[in-house]
PDB file of N, CA and C in Angstrom:
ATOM      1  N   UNK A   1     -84.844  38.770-138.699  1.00  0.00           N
ATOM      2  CA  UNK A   1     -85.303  39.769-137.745  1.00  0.00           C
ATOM      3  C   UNK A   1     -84.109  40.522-137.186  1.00  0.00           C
ATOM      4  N   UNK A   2     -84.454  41.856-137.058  1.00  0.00           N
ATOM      5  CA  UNK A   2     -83.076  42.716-136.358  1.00  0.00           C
ATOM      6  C   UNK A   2     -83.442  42.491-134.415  1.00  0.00           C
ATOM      7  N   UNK A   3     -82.226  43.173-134.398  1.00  0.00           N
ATOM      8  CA  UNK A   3     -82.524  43.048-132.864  1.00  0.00           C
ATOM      9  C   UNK A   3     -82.994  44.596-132.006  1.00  0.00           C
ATOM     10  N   UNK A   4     -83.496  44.723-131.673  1.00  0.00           N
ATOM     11  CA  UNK A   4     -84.588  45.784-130.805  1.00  0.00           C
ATOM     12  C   UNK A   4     -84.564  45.312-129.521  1.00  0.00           C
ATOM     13  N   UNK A   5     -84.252  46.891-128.752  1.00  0.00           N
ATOM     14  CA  UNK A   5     -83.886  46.932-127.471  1.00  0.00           C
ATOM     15  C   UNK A   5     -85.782  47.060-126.325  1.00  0.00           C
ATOM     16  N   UNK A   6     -86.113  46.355-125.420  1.00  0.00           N
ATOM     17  CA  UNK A   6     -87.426  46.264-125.078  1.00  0.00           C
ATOM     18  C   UNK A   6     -86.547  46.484-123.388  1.00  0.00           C
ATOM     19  N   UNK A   7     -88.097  46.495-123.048  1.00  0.00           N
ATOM     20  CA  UNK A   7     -87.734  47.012-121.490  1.00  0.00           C
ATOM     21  C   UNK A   7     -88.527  45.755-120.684  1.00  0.00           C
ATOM     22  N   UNK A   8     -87.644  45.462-119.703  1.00  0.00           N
ATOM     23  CA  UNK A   8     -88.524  44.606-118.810  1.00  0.00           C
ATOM     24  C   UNK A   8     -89.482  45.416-117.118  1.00  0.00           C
ATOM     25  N   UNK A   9     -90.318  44.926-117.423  1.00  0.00           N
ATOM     26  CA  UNK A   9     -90.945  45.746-116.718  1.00  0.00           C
ATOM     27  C   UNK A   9     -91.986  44.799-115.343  1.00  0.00           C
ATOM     28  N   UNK A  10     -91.991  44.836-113.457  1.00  0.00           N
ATOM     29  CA  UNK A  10     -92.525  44.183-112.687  1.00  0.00           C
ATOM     30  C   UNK A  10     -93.946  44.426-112.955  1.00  0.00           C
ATOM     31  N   UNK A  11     -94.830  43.489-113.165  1.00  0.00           N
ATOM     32  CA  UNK A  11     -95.841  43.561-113.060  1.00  0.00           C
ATOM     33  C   UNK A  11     -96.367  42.401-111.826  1.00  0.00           C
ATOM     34  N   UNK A  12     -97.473  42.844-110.922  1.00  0.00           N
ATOM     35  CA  UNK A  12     -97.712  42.093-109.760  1.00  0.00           C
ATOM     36  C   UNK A  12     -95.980  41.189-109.264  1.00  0.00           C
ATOM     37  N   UNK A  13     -96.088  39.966-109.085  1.00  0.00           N
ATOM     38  CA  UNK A  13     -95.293  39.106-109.026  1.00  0.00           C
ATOM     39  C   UNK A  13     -94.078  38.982-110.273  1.00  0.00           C
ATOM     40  N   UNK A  14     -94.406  39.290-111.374  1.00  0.00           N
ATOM     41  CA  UNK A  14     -93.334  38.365-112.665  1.00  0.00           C
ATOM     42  C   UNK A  14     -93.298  39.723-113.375  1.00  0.00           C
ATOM     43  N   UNK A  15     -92.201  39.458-114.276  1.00  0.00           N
ATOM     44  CA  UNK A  15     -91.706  39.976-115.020  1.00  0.00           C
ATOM     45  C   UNK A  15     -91.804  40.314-116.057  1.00  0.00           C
ATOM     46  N   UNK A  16     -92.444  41.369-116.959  1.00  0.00           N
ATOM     47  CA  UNK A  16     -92.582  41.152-118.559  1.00  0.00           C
ATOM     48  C   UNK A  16     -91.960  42.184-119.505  1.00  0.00           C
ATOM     49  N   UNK A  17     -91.971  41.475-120.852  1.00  0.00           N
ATOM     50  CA  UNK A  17     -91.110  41.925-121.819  1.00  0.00           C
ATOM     51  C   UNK A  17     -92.415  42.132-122.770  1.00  0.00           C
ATOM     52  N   UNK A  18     -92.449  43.174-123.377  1.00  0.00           N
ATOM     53  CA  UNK A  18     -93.551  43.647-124.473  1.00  0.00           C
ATOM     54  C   UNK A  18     -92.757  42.838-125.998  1.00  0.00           C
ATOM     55  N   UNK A  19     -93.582  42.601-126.807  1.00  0.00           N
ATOM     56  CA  UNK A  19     -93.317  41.864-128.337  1.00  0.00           C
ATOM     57  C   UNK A  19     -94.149  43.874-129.021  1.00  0.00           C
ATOM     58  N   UNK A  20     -93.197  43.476-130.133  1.00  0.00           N
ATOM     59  CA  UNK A  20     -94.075  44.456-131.209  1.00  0.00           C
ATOM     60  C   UNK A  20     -95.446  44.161-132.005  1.00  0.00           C
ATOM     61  N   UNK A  21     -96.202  44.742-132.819  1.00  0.00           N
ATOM     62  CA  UNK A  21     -97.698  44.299-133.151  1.00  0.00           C
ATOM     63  C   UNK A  21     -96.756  43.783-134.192  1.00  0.00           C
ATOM     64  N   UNK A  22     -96.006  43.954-134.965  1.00  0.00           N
ATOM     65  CA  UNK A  22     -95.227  43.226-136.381  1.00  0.00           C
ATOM     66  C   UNK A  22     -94.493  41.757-135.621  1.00  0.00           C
ATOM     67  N   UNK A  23     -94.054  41.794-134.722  1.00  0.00           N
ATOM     68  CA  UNK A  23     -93.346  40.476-134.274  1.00  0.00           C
ATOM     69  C   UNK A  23     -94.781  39.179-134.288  1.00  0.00           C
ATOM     70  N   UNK A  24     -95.693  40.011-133.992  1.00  0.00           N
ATOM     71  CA  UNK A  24     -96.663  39.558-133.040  1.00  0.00           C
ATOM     72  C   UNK A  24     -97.465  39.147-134.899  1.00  0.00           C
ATOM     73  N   UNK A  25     -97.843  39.593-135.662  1.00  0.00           N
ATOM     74  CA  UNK A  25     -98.175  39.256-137.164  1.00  0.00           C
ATOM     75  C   UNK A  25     -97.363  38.530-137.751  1.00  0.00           C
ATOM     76  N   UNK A  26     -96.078  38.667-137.695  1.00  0.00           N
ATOM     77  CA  UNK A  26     -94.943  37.662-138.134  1.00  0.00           C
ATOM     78  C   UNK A  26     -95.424  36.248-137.745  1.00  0.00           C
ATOM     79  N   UNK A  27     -95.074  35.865-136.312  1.00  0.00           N
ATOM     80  CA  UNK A  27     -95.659  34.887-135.936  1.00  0.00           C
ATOM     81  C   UNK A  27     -97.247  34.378-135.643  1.00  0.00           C
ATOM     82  N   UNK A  28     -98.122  35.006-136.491  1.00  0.00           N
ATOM     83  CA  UNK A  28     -99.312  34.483-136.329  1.00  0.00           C
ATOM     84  C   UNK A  28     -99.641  34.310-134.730  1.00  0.00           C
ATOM     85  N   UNK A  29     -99.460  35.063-134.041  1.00  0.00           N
ATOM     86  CA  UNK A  29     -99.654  35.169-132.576  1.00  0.00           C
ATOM     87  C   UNK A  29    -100.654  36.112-132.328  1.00  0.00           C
ATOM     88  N   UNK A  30    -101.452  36.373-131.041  1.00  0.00           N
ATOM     89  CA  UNK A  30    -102.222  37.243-130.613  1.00  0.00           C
ATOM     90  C   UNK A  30    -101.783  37.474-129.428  1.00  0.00           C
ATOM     91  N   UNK A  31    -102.453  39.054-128.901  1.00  0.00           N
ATOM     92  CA  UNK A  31    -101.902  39.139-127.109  1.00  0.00           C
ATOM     93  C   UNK A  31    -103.003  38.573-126.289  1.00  0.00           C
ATOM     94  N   UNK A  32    -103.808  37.129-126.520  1.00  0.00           N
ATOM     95  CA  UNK A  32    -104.387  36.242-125.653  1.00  0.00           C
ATOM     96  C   UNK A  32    -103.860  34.626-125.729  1.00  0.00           C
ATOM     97  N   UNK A  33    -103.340  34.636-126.713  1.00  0.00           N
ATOM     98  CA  UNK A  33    -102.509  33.447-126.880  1.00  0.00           C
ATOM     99  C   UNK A  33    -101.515  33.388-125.787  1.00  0.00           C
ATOM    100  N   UNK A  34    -101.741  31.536-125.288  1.00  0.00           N
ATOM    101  CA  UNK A  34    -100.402  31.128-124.663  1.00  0.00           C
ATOM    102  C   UNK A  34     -99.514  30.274-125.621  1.00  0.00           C
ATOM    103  N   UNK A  35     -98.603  30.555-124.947  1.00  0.00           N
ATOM    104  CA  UNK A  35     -96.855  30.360-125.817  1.00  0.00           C
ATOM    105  C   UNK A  35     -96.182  29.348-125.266  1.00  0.00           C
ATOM    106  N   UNK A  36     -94.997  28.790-125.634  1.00  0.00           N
ATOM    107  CA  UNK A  36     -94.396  28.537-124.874  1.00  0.00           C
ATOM    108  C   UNK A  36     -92.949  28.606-124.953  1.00  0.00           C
ATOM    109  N   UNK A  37     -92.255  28.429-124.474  1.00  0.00           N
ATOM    110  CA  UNK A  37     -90.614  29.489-124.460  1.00  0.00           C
ATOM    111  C   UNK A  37     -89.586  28.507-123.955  1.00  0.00           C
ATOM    112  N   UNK A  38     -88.989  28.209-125.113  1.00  0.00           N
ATOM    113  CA  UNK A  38     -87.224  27.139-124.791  1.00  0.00           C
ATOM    114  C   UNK A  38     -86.155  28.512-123.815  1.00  0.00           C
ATOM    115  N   UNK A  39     -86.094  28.325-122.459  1.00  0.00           N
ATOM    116  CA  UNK A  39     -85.608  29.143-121.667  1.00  0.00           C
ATOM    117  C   UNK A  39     -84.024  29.351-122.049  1.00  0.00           C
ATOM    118  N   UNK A  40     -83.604  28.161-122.816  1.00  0.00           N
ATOM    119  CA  UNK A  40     -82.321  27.568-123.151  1.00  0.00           C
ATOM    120  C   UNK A  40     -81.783  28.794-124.351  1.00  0.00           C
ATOM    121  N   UNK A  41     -82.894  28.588-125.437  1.00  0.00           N
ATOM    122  CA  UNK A  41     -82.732  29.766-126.229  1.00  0.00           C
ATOM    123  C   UNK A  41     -82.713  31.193-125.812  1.00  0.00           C
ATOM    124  N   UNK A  42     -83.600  31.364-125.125  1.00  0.00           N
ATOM    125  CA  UNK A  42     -83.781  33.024-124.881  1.00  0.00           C
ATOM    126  C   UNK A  42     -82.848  33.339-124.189  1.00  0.00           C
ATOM    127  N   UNK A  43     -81.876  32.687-123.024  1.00  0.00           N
ATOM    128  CA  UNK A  43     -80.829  33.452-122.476  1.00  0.00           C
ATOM    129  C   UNK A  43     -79.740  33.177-123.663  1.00  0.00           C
ATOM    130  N   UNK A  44     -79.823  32.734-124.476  1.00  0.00           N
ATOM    131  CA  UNK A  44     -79.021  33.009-125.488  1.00  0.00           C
ATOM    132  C   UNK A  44     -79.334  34.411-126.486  1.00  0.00           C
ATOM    133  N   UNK A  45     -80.702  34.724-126.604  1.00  0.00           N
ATOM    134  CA  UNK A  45     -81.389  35.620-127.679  1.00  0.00           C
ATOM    135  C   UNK A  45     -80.967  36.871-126.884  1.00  0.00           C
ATOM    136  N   UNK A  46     -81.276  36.929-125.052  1.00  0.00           N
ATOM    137  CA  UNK A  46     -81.360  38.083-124.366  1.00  0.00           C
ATOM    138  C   UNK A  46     -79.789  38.721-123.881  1.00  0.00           C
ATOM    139  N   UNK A  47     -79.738  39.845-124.177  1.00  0.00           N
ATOM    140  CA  UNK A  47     -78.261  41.000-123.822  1.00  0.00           C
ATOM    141  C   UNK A  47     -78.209  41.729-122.976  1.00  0.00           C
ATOM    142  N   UNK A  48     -77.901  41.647-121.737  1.00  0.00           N
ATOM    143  CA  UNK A  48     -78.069  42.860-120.997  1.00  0.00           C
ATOM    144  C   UNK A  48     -77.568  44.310-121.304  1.00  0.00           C
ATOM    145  N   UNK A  49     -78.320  45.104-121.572  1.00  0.00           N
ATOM    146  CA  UNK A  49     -77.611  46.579-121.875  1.00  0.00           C
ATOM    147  C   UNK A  49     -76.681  47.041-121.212  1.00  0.00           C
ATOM    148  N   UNK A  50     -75.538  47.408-121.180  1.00  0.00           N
ATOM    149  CA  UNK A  50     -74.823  48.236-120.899  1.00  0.00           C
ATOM    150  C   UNK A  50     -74.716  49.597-120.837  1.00  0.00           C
ATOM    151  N   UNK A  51     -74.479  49.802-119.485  1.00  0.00           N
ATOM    152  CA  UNK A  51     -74.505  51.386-119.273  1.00  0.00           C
ATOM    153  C   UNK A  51     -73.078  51.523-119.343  1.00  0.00           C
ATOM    154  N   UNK A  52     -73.162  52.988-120.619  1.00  0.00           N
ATOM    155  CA  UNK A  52     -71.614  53.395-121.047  1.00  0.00           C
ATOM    156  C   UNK A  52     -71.895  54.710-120.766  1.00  0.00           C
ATOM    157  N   UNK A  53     -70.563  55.229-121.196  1.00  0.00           N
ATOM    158  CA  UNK A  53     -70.103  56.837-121.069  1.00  0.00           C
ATOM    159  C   UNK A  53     -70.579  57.766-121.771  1.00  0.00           C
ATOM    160  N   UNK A  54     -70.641  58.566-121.997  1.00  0.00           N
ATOM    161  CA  UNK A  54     -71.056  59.827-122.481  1.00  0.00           C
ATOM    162  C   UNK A  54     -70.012  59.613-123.584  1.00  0.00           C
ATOM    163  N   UNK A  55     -68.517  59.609-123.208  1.00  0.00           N
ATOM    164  CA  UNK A  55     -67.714  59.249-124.282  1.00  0.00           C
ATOM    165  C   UNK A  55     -67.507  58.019-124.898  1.00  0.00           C
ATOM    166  N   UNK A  56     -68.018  57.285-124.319  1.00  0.00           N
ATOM    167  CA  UNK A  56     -68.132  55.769-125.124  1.00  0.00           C
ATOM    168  C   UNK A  56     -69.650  56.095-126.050  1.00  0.00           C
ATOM    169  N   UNK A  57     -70.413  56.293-126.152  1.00  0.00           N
ATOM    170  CA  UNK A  57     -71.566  56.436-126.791  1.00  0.00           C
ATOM    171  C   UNK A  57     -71.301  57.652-127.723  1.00  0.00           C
ATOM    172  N   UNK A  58     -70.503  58.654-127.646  1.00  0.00           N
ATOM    173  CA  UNK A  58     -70.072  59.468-128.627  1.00  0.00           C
ATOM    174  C   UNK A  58     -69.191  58.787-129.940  1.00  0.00           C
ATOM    175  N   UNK A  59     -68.388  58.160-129.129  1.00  0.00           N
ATOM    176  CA  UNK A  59     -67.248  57.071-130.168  1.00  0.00           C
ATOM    177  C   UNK A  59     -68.091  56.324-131.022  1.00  0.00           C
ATOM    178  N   UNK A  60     -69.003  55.575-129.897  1.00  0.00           N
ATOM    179  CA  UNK A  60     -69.667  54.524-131.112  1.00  0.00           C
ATOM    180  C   UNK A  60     -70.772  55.388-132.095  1.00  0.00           C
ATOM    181  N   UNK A  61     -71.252  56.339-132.225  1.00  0.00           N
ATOM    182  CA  UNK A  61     -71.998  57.105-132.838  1.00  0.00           C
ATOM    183  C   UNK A  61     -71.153  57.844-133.912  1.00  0.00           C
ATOM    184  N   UNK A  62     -70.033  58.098-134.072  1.00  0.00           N
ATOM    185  CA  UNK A  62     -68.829  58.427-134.771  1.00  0.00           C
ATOM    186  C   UNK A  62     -68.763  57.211-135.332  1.00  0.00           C
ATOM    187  N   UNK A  63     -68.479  56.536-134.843  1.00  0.00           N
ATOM    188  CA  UNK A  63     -67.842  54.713-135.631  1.00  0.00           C
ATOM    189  C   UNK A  63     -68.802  54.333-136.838  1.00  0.00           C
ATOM    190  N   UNK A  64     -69.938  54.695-136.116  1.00  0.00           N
ATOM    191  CA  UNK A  64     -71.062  54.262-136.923  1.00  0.00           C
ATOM    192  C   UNK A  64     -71.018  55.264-138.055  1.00  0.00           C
ATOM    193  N   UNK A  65     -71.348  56.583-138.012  1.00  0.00           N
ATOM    194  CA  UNK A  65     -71.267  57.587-138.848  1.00  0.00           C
ATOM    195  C   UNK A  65     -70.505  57.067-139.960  1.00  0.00           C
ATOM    196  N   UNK A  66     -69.160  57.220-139.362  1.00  0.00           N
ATOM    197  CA  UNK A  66     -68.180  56.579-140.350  1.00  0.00           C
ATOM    198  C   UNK A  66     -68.516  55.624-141.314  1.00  0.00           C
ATOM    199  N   UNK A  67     -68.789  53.978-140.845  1.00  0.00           N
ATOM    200  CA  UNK A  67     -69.020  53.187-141.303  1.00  0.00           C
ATOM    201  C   UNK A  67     -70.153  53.115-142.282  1.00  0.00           C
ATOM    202  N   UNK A  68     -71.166  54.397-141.913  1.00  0.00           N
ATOM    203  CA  UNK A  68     -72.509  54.913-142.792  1.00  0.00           C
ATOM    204  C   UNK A  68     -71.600  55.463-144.205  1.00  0.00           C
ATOM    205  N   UNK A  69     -70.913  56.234-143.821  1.00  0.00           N
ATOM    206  CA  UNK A  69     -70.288  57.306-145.055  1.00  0.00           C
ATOM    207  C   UNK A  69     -69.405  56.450-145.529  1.00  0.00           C
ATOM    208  N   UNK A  70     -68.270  55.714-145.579  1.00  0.00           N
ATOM    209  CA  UNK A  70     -67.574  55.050-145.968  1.00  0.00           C
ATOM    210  C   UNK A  70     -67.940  53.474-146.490  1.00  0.00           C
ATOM    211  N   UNK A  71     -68.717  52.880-146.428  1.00  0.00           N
ATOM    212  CA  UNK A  71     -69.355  51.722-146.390  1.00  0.00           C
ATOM    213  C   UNK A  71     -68.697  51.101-147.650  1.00  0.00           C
ATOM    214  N   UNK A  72     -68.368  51.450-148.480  1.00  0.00           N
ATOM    215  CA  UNK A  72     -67.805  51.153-149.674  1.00  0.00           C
ATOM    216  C   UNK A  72     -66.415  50.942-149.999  1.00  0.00           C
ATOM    217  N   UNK A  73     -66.101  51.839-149.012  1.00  0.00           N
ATOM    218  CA  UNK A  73     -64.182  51.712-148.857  1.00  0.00           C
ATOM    219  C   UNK A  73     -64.028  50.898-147.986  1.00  0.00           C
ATOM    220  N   UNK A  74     -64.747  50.462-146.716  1.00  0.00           N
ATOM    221  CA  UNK A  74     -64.345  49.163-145.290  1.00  0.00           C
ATOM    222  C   UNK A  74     -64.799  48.455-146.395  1.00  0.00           C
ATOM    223  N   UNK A  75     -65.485  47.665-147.220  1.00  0.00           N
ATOM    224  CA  UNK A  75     -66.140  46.412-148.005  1.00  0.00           C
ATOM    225  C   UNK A  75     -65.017  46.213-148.335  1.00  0.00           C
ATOM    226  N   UNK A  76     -64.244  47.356-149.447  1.00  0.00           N
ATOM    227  CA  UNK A  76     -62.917  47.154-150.414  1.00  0.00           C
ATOM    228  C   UNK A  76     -61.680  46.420-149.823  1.00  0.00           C
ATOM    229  N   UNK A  77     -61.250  47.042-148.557  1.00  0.00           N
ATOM    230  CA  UNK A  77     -60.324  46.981-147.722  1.00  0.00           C
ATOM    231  C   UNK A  77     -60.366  45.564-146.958  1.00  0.00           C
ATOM    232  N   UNK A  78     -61.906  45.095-146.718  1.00  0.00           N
ATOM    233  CA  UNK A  78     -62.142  43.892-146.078  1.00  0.00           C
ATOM    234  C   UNK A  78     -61.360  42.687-147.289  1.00  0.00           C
ATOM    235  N   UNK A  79     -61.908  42.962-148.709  1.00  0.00           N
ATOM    236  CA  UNK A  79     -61.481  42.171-149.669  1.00  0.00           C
ATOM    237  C   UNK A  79     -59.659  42.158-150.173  1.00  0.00           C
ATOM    238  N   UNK A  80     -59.243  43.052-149.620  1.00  0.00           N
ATOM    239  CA  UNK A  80     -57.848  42.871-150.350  1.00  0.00           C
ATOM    240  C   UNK A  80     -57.156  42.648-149.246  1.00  0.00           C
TER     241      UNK A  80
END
């Protein structure tokens, strides 16, 4: 599974995090089913987003670009 950014959102009292309808078929789950959740794992699974710069989010969108177009020459370079 990749990782996908979700929003937590107050509802009444608690807190919730939406699943996708594919997460939710993956695991043979329904949205009336109860679950239950190793708390131990998930603050391991969960990232808090970071709010960056206008120029930090330009860089990494460049980096990436790069790494899109070149993908074949960083592999090479990793190996020698």
């Amino acid at each position: 599974m990749s990782i996908k950014q979700r929003k937590l959102r107050k509802v009444g009292n608690s807190v919730v995090m939406t699943l996708s309808k594919d997460f939710l078929e993956i695991n043979g789950l329904d949205a009336t089913d109860t679950v239950y959740i190793d708390e131990t794992k998930l603050k391991e699974a969960i990232i808090k987003k970071e709010h960056k710069s206008a120029q930090q989010e330009q860089l990494e969108m460049m980096i990436a670009k790069s790494v899109q177009k070149h993908d074949a020459l960083y592999k090479e370079l990793v190996t020698k």
